[in-house]
N, C-alpha and C. Protein backbone atom coordinates (compact mmCIF):
# COMPACT_ATOMS: atom_id res chain seq x y z
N UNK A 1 21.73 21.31 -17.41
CA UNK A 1 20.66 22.18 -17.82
C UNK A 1 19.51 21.36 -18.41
N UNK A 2 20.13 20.28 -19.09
CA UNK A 2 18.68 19.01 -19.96
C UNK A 2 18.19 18.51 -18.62
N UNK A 3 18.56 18.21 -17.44
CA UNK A 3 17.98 17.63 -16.60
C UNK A 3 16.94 18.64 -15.69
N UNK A 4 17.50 19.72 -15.70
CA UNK A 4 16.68 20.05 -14.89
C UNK A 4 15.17 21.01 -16.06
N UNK A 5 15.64 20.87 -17.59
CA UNK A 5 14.47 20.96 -18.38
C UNK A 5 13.44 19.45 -18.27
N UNK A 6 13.78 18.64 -18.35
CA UNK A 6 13.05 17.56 -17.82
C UNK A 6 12.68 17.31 -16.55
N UNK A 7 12.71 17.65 -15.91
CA UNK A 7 12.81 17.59 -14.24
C UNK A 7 11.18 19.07 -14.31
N UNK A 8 11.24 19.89 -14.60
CA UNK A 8 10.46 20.54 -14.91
C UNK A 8 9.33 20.44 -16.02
N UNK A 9 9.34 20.02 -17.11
CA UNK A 9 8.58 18.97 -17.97
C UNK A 9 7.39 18.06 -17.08
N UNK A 10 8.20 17.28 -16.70
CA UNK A 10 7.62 16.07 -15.64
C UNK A 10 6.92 16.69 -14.74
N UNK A 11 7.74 17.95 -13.58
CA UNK A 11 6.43 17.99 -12.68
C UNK A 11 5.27 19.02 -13.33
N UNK A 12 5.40 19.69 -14.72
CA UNK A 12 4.28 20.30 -15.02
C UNK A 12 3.19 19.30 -15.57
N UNK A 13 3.93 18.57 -15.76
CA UNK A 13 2.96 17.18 -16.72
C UNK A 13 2.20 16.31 -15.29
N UNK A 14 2.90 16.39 -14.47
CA UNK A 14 2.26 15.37 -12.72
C UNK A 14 1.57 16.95 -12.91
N UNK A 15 1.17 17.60 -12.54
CA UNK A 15 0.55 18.56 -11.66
C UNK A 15 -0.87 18.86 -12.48
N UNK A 16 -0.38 18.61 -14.04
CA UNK A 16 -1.89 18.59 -15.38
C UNK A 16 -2.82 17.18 -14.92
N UNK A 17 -1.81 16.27 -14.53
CA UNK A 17 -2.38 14.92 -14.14
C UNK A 17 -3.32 15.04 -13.18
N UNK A 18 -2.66 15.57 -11.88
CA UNK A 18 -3.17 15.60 -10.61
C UNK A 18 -4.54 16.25 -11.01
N UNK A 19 -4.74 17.42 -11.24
CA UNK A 19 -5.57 18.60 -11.77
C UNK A 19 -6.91 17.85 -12.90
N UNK A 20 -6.23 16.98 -13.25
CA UNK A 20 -7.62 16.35 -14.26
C UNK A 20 -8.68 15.54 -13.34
N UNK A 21 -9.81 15.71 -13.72
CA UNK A 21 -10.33 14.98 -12.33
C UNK A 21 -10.69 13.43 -13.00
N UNK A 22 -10.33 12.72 -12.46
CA UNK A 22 -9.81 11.40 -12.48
C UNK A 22 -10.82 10.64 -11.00
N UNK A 23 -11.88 9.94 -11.05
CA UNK A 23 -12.60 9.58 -9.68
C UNK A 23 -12.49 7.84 -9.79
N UNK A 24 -12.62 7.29 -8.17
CA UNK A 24 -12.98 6.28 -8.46
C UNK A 24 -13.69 6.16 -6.79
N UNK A 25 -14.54 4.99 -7.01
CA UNK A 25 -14.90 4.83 -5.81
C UNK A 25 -14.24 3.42 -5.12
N UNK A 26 -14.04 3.49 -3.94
CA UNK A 26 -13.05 2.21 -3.24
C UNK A 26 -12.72 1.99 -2.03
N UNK A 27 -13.81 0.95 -1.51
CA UNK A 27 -13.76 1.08 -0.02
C UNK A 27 -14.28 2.43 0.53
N UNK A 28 -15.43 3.21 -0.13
CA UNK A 28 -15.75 4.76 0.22
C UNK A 28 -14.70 5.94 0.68
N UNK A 29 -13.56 5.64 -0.04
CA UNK A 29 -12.42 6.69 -0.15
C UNK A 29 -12.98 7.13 -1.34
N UNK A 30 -12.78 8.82 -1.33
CA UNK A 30 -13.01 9.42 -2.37
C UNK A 30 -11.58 9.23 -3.28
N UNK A 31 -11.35 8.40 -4.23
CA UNK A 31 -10.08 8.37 -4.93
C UNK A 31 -10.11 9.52 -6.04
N UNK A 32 -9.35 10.59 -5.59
CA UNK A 32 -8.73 11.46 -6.90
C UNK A 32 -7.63 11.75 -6.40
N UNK A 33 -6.58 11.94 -7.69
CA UNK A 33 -5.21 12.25 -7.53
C UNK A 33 -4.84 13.39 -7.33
N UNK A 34 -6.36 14.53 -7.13
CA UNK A 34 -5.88 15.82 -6.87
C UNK A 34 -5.90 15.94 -5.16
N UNK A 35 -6.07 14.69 -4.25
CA UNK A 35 -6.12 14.68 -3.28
C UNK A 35 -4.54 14.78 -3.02
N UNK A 36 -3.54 14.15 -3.80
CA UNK A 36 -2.19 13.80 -3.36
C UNK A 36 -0.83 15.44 -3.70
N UNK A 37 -2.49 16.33 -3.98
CA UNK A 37 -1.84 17.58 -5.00
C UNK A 37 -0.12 18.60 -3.69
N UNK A 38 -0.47 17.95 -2.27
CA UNK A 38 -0.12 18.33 -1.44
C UNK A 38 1.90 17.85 -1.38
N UNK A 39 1.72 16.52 -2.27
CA UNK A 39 3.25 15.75 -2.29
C UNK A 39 3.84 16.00 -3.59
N UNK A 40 3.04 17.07 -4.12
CA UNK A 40 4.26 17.41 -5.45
C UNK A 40 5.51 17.99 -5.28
N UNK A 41 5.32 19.06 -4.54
CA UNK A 41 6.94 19.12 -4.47
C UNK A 41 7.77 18.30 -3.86
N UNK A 42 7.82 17.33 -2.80
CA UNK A 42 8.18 16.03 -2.44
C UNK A 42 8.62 15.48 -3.51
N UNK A 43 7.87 15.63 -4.43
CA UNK A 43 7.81 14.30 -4.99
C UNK A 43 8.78 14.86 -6.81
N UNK A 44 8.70 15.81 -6.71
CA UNK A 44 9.61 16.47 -7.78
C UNK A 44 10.77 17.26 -7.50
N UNK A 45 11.20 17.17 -5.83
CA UNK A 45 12.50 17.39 -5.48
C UNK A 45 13.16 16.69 -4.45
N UNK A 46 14.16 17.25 -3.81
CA UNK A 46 14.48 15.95 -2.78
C UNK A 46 13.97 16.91 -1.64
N UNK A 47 12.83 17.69 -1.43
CA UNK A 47 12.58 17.73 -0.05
C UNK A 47 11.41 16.45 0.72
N UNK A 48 11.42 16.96 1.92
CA UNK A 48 10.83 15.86 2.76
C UNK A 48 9.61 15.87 2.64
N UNK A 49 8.65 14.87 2.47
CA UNK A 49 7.06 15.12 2.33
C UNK A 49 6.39 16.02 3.63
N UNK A 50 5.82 17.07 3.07
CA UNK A 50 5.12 17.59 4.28
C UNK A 50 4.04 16.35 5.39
N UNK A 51 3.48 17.30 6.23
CA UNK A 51 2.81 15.86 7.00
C UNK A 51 1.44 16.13 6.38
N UNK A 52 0.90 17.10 5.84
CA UNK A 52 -0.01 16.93 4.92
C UNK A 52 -0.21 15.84 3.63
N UNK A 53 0.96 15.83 3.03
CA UNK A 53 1.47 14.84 2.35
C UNK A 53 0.93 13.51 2.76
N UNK A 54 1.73 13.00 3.38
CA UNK A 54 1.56 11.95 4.40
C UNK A 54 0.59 11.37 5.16
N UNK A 55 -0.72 12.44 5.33
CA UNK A 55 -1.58 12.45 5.65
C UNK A 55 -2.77 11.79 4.43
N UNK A 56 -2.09 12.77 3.91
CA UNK A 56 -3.55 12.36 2.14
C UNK A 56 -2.83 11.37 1.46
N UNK A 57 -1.48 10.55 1.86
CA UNK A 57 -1.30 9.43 0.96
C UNK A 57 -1.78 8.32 1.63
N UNK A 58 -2.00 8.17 3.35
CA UNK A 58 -3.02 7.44 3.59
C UNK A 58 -3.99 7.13 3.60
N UNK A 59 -4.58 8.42 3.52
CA UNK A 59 -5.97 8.32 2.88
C UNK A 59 -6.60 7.75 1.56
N UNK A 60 -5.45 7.81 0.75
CA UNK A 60 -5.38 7.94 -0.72
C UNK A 60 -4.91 6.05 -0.62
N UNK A 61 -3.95 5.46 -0.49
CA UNK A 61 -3.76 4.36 -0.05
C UNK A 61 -4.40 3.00 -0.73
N UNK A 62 -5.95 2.95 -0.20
CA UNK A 62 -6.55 2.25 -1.13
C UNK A 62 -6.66 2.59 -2.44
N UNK A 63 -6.58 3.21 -2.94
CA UNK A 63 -6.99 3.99 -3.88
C UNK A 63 -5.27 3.69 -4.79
N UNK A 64 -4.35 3.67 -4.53
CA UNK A 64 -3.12 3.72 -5.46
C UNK A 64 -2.94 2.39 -6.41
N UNK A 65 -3.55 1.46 -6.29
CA UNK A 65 -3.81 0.62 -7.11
C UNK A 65 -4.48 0.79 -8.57
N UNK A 66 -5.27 1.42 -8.38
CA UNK A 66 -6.47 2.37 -9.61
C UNK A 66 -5.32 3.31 -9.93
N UNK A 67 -4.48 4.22 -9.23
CA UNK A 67 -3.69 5.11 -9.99
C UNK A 67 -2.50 4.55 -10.74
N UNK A 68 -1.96 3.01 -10.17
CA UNK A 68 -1.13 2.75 -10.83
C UNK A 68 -1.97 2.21 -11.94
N UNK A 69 -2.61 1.58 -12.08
CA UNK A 69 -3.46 0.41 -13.13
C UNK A 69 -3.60 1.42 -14.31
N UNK A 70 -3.73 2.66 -14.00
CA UNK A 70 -3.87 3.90 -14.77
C UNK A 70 -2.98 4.53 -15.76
N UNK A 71 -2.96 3.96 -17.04
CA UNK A 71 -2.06 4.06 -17.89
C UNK A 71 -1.26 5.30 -18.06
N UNK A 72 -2.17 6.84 -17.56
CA UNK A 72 -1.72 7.86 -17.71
C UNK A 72 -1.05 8.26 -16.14
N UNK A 73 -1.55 7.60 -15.00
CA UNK A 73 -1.11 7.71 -13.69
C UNK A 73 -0.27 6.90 -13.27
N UNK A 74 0.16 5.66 -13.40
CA UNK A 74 0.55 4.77 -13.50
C UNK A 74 2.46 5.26 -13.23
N UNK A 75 2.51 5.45 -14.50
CA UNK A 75 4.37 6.14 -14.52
C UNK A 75 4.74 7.01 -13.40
N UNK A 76 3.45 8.05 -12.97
CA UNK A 76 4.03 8.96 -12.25
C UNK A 76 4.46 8.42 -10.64
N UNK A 77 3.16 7.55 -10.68
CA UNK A 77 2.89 7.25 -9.59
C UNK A 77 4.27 6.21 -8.72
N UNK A 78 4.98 5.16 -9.94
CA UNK A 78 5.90 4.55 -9.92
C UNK A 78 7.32 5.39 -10.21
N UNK A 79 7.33 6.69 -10.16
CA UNK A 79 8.06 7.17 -10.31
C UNK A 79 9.62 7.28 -9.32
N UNK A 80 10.74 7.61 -9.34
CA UNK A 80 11.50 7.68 -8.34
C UNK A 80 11.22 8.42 -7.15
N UNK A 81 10.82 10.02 -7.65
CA UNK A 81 10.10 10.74 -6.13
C UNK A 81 8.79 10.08 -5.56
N UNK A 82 8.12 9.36 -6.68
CA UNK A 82 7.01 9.25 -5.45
C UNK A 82 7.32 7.82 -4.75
N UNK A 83 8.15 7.37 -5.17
CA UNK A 83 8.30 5.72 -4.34
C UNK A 83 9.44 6.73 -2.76
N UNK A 84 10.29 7.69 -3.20
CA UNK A 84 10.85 7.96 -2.33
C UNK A 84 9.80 8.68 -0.90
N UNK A 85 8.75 9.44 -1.99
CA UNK A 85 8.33 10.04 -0.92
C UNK A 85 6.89 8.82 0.08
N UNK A 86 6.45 8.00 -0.73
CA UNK A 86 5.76 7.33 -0.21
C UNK A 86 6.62 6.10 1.09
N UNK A 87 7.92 6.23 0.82
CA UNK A 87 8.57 5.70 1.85
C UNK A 87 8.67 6.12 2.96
N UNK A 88 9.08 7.59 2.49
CA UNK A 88 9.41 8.16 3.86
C UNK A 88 8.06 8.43 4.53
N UNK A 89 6.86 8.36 3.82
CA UNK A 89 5.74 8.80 4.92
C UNK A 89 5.05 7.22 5.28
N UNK A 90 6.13 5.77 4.85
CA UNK A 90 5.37 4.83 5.56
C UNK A 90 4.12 3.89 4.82
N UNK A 91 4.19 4.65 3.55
CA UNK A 91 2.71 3.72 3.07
C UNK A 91 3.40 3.50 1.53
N UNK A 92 3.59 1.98 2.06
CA UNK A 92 4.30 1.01 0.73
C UNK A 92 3.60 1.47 -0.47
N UNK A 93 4.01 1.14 -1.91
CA UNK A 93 2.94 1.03 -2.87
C UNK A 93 2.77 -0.08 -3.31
N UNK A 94 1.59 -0.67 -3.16
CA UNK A 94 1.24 -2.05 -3.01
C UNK A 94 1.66 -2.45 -4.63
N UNK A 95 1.30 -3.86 -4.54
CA UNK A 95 1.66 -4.53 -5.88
C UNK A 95 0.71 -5.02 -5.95
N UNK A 96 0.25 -4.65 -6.83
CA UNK A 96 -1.01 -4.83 -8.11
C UNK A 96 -1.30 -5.72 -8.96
């Protein structure tokens, strides 16, 4: 029951994250994390990333460097679902 109160904690806290607007510019990708708003549930359960998902994490791509570097983005981003889900759609998370 504590896990899945934390498990819920976390993705309301990713989803306040995503939702804050957070910009950067990079390589003329529009970088915001409300672009990736599509891999939350992916990424806060064990389902499979939609191909929307997958779609906006390539896009997003350049840009995950700035979200990890990102003290408040950073954790989520290195998180267990999102390393799982950024696997399965193919786009490493680079090292920074």
């Amino acid at each position: 029951m504590m896990k899945l109160k934390v498990s819920v904690v976390c993705a309301m806290v990713l989803v306040t994250l995503l939702l804050v607007e957070v910009s950067f510019k990079v390589e003329a990708v529009n970088c915001s994390p409300t672009e990736l708003s599509s891999c939350l549930g992916a990424i806060t359960s064990n389902s499979p990333p939609t191909n929307t998902c997958c779609q906006k994490l390539r896009e997003q791509k350049p840009c995950l460097c700035g979200y990890i570097r990102n003290p408040t983005l950073g954790q989520y981003i290195n998180s267990p679902g999102a390393r799982r889900v950024t696997s399965s759609c193919g786009v490493p998370l680079p090292t920074c």
